[in-house]
Protein backbone atom coordinates (compact mmCIF):
# COMPACT_ATOMS: atom_id res chain seq x y z
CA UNK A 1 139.83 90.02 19.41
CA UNK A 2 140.33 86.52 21.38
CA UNK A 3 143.34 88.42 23.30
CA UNK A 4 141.00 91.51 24.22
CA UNK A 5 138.50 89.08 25.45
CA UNK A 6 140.79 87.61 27.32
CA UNK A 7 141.99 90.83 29.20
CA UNK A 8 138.59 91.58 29.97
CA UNK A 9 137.95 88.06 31.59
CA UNK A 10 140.85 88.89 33.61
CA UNK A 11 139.89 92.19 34.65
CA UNK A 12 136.89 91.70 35.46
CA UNK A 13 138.27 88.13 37.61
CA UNK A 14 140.39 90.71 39.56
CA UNK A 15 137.58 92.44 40.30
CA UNK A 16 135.36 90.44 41.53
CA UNK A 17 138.15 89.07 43.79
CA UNK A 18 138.79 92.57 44.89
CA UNK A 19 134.89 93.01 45.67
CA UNK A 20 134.86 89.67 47.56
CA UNK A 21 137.61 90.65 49.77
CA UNK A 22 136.35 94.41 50.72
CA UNK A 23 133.13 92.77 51.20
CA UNK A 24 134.32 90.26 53.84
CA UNK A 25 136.40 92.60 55.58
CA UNK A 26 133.40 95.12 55.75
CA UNK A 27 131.02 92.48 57.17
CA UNK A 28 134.12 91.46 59.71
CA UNK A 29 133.47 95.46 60.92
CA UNK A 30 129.75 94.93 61.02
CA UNK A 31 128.73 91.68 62.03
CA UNK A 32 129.99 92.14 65.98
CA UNK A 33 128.59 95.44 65.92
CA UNK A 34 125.17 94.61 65.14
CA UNK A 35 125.22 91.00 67.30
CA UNK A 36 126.95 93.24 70.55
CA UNK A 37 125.34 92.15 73.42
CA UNK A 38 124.82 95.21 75.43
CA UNK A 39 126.88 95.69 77.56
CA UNK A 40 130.62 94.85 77.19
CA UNK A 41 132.26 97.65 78.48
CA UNK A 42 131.60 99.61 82.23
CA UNK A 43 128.63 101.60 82.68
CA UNK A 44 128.70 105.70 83.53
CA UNK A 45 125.93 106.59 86.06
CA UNK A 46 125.93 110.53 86.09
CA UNK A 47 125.05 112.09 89.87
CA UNK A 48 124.52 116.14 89.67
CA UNK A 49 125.99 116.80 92.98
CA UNK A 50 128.82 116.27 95.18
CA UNK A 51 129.85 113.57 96.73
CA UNK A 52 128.11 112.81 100.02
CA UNK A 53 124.43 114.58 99.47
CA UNK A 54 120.99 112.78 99.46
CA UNK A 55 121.50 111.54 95.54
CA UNK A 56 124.24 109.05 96.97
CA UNK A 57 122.16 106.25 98.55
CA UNK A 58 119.77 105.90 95.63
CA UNK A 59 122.67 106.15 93.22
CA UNK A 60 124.75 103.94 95.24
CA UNK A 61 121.98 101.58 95.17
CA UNK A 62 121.16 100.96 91.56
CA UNK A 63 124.67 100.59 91.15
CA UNK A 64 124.90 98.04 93.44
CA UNK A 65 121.40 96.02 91.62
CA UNK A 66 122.37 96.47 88.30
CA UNK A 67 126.62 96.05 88.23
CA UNK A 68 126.25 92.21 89.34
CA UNK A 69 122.76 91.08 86.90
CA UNK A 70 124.67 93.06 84.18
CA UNK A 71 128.19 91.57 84.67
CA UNK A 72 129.64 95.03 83.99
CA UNK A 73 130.69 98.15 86.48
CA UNK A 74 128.38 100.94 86.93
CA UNK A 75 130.58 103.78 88.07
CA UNK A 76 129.29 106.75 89.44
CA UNK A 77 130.27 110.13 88.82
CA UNK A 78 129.71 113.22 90.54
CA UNK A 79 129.21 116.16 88.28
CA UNK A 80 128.18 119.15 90.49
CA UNK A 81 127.49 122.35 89.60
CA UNK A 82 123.96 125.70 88.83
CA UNK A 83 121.91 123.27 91.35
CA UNK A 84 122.37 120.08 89.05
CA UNK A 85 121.44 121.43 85.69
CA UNK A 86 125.53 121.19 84.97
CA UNK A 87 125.38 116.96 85.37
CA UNK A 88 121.73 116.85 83.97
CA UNK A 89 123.03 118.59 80.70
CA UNK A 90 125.69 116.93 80.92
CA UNK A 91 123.73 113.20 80.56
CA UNK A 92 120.96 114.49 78.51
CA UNK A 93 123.54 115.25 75.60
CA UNK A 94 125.75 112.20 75.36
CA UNK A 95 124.95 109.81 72.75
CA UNK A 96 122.42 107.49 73.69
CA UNK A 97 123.57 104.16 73.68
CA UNK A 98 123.16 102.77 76.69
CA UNK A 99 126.29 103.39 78.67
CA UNK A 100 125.47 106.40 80.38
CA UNK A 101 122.77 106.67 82.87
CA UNK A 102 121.43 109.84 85.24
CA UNK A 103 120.82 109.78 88.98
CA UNK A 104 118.19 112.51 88.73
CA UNK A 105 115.69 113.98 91.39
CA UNK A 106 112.83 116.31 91.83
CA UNK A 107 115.54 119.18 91.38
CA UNK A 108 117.06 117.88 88.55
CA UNK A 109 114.16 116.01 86.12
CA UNK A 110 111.30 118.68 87.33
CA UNK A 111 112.09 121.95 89.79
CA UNK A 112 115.41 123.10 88.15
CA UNK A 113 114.07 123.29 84.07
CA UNK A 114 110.66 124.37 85.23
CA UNK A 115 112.25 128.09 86.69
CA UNK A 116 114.80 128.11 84.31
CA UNK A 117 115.15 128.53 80.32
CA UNK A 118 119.12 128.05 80.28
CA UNK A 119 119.28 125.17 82.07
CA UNK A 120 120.05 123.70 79.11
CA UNK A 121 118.05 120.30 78.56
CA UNK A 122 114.17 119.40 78.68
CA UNK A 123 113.54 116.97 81.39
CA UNK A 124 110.44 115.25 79.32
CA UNK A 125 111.79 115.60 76.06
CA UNK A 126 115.90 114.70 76.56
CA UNK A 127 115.37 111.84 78.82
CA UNK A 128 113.92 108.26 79.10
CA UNK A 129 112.76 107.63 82.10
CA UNK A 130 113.99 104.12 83.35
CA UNK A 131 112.43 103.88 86.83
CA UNK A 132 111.97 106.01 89.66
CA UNK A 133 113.92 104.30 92.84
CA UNK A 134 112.17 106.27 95.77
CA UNK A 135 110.31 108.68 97.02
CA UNK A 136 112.02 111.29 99.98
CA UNK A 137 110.18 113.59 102.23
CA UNK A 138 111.09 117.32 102.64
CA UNK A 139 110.53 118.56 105.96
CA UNK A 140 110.05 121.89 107.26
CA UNK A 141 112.88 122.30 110.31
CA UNK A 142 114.20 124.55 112.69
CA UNK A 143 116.74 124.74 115.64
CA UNK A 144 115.18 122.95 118.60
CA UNK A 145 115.77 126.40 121.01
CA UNK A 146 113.60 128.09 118.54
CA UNK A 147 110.12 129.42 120.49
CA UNK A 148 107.79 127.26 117.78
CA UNK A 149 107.11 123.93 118.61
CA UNK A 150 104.23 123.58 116.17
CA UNK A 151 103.37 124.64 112.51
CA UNK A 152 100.71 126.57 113.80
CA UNK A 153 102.98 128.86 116.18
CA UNK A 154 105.51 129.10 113.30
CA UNK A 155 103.38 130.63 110.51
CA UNK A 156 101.12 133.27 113.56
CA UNK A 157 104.58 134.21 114.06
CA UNK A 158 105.87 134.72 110.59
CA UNK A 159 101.89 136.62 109.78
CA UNK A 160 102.49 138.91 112.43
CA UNK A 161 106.28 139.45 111.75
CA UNK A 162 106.46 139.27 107.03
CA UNK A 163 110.23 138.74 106.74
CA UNK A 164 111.07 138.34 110.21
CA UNK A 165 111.96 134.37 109.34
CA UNK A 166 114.63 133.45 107.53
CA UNK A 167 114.87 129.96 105.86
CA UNK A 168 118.23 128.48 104.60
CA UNK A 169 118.05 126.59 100.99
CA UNK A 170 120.80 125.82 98.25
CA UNK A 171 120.28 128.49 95.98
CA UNK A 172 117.76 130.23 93.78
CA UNK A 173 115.28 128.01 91.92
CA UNK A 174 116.63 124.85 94.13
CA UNK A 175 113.74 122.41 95.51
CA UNK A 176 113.93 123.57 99.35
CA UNK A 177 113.56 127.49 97.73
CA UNK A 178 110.75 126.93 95.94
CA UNK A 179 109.34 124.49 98.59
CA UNK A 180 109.75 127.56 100.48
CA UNK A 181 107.51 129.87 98.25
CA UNK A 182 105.09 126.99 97.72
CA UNK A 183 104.53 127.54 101.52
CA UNK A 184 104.48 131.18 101.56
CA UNK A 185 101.69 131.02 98.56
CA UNK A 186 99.52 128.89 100.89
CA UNK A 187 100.31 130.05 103.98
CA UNK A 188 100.06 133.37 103.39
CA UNK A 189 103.17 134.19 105.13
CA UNK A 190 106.51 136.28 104.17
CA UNK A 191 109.62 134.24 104.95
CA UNK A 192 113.25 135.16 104.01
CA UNK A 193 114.98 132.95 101.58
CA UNK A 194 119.39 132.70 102.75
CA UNK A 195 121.04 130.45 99.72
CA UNK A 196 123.71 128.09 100.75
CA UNK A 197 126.00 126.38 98.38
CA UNK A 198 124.25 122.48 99.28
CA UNK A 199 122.06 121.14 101.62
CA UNK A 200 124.41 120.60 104.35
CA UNK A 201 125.40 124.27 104.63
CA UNK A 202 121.85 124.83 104.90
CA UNK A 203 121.28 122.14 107.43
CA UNK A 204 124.28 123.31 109.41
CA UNK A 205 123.10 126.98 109.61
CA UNK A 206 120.03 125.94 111.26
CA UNK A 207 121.94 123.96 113.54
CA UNK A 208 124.28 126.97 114.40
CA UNK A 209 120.98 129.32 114.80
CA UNK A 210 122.25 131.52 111.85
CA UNK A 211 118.72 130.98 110.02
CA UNK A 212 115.62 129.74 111.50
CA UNK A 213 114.61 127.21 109.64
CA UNK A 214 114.71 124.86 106.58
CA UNK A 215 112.54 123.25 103.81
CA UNK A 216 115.38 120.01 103.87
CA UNK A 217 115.47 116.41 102.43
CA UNK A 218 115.23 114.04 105.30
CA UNK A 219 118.11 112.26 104.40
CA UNK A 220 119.88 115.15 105.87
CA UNK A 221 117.45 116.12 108.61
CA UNK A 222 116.26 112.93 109.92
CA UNK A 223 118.34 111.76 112.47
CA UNK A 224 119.58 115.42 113.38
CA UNK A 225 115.50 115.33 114.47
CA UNK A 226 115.36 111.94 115.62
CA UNK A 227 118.08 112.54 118.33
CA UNK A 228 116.71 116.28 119.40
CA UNK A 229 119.40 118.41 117.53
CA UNK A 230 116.46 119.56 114.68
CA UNK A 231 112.73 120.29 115.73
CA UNK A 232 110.44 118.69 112.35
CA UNK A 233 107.71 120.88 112.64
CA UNK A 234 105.53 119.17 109.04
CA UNK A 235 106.78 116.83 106.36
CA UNK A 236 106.02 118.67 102.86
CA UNK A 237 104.57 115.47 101.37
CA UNK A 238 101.27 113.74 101.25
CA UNK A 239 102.15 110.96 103.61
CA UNK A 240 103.98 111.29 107.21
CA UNK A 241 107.36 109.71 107.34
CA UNK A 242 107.58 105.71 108.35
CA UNK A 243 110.67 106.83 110.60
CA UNK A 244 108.85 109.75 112.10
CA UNK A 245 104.82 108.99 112.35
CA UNK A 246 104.27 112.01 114.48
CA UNK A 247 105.32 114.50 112.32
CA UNK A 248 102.02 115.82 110.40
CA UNK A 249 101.80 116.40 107.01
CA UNK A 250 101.82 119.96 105.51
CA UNK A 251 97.78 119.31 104.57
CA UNK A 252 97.33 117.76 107.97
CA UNK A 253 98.90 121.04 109.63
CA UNK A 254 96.38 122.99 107.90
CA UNK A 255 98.16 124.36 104.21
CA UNK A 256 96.95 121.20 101.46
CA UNK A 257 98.76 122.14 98.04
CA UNK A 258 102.41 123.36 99.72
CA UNK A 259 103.46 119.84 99.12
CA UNK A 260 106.85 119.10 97.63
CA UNK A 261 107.17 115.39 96.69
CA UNK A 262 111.11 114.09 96.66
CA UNK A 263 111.93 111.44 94.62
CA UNK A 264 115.23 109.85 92.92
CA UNK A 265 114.78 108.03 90.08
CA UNK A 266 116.92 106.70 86.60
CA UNK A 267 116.55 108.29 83.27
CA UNK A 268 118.89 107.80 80.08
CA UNK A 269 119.74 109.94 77.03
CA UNK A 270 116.13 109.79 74.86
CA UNK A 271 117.30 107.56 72.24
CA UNK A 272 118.59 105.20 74.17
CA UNK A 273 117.20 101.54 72.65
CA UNK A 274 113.91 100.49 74.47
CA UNK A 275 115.11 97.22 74.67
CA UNK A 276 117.85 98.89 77.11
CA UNK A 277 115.24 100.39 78.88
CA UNK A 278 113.13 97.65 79.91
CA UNK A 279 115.88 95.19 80.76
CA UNK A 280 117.50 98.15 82.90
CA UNK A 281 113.14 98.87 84.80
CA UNK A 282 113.11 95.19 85.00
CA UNK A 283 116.47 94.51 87.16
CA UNK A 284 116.25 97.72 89.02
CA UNK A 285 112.64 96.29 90.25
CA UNK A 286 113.77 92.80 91.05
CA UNK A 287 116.12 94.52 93.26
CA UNK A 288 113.89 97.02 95.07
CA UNK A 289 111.26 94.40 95.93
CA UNK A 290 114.04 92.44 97.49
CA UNK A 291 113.09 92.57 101.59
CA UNK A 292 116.54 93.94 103.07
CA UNK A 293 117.38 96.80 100.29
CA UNK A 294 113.35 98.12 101.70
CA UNK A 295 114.15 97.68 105.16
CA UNK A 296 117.74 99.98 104.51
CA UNK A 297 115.67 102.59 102.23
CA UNK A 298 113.09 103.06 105.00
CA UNK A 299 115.87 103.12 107.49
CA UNK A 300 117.31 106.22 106.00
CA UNK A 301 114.00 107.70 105.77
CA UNK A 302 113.31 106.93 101.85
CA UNK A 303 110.03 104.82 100.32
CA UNK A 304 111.10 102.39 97.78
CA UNK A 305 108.65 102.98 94.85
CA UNK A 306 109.41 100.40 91.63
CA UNK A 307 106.85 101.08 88.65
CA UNK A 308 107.02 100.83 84.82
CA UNK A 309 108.74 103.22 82.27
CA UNK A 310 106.06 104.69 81.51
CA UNK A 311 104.58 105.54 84.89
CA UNK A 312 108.05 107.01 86.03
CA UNK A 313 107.29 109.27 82.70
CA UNK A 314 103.87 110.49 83.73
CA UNK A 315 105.10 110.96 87.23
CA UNK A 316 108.39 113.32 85.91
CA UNK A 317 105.64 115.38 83.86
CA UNK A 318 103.19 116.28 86.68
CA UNK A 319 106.22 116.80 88.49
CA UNK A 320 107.62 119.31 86.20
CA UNK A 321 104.15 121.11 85.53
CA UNK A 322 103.81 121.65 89.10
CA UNK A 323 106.85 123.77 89.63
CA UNK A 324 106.64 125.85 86.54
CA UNK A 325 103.27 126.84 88.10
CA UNK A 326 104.37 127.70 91.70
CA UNK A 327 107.55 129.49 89.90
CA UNK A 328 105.38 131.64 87.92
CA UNK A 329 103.09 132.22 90.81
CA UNK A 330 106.23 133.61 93.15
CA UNK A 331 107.75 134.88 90.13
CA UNK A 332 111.37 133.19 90.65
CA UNK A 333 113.22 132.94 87.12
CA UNK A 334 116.78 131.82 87.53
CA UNK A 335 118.25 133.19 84.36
């Protein structure tokens, strides 16, 4: 009986030993994880376009703010593709830890979903908004030989001639399309939509008088206008552009509600920690207030516009809402 009991003290000894040791070697696999100080390995920033469009400066930007206050790269990476809803789905769906980030814009986190059902993500619902960076201006342009020379001559023209104009835009359900039959809801008017593959075919068509005009990002169109190549005939925002004060607004030229706000802004992956979140909205703010990254912004012809989480989440919403109502209204479905 003494000998049994002393097997059992053994076994049991061995054991425990055995315990200890699995139990230190677990916690040496779980202690660093759950003390990691995000981040400690390079950041992915998503961009749904090609390289070279209007998403680059803003991109480019929070790059540049967050990389050196974070002490890790942000690296960029283009995914184009179906008018951004490839790169969007792309970011939406990867796990949500704080390592990938999204470049999106009005096409991308509102116009894009809101006319189609197999875009494949939920703008509201698969993202966390982190802060918009700025607001753009679309403007309404056409090839400075053209015989309008106001908004006013343009749309007596297109009334007295439906289908006569034709527009240039980058595809079906893009922003500039349905910024396009925004206008022709309000206007009353009959234009012809021409799809390009990007906004610098479209651009370039106008430029080569093979359309007559274009509902364009100023990043594109703004200094083709400023030195005489474009005619801007209305910005399609609330607000007249700092660069170009003398173009009206779409409401001043006579048609309120045919706005179409631009903006660029960063989401993540919903999921993604808060705490991530707010330390990502507070850096990207310190660096848009700074004096010289505004004076750049407004030089390309873009507002900076730093706000909170949460208003960069009402702001996507209304966004979003708008354009499924003015798709349903023309009756544009991508799908």
């Amino acid at each position: 009986m003494t000998r049994e009991c002393e097997r059992s003290r053994i076994v049991i000894a061995r054991l425990m030993i055995v315990w200890m040791i699995c139990g230190l070697n677990l916690a040496a696999f779980t202690v660093p994880a759950a003390s990691e100080d995000w981040p400690v390995r390079p950041i992915r920033l998503i961009i749904a376009a090609a390289a070279g469009g209007p998403n680059d400066l803003p991109a480019r930007l929070a790059s540049q703010i967050l990389a050196p206050k974070l002490g890790q790269p942000v690296v960029i990476e283009y995914q184009p593709g179906a008018g951004g809803a490839i790169g969007a789905r792309a970011a939406a769906h990867t796990k949500p830890d704080g390592y990938t980030l999204f470049t999106g814009n009005t096409s991308t986190l509102a116009a894009i979903p809101a006319v189609s059902r197999s875009a494949g993500y939920d703008p509201v619902k698969d993202f966390v908004p982190i802060g918009k960076i700025a607001e753009g201006f679309l403007v309404l342009a056409v090839n400075p030989s053209s015989q309008w020379k106001t908004l006013k001559e343009f749309v007596s023209y297109a009334k007295a001639n439906p289908g006569k104009i034709n527009y240039s835009h980058s595809g079906r359900g893009s922003l500039p399309n349905l910024a396009g039959e925004a206008f022709m809801l309000r206007s009353g008017t009959k234009l012809t939509g021409v799809p390009y593959r990007s906004g610098g075919e479209s651009v370039a068509a106008v430029l080569g008088q093979v359309v007559d005009a274009t509902f364009e990002n100023n990043v594109l169109v703004g200094r083709l206008a400023s030195s005489g190549k474009l005619r801007a005939l209305a910005v399609m925002n609330r607000t007249r552009m700092p660069i170009a004060p003398d173009v009206p607004t779409i409401a001043e030229a006579g048609y309120p509600g045919a706005e179409a706000n631009t903006f660029f802004g960063l989401v993540a992956p919903a999921g993604t920690p808060a705490s991530i979140i707010t330390r990502l909205n507070t850096l990207l703010n310190e660096g848009l207030r700074d004096p010289a990254i505004q004076a750049s912004m407004t030089k390309a012809g873009l507002a900076v516009d730093p706000g909170s989480p949460a208003d960069f989440a009402t702001f996507i919403a209304a966004q979003h809402q708008h354009w499924v109502e003015v798709g349903k209204a023309a009756g544009i479905s991508i799908d």
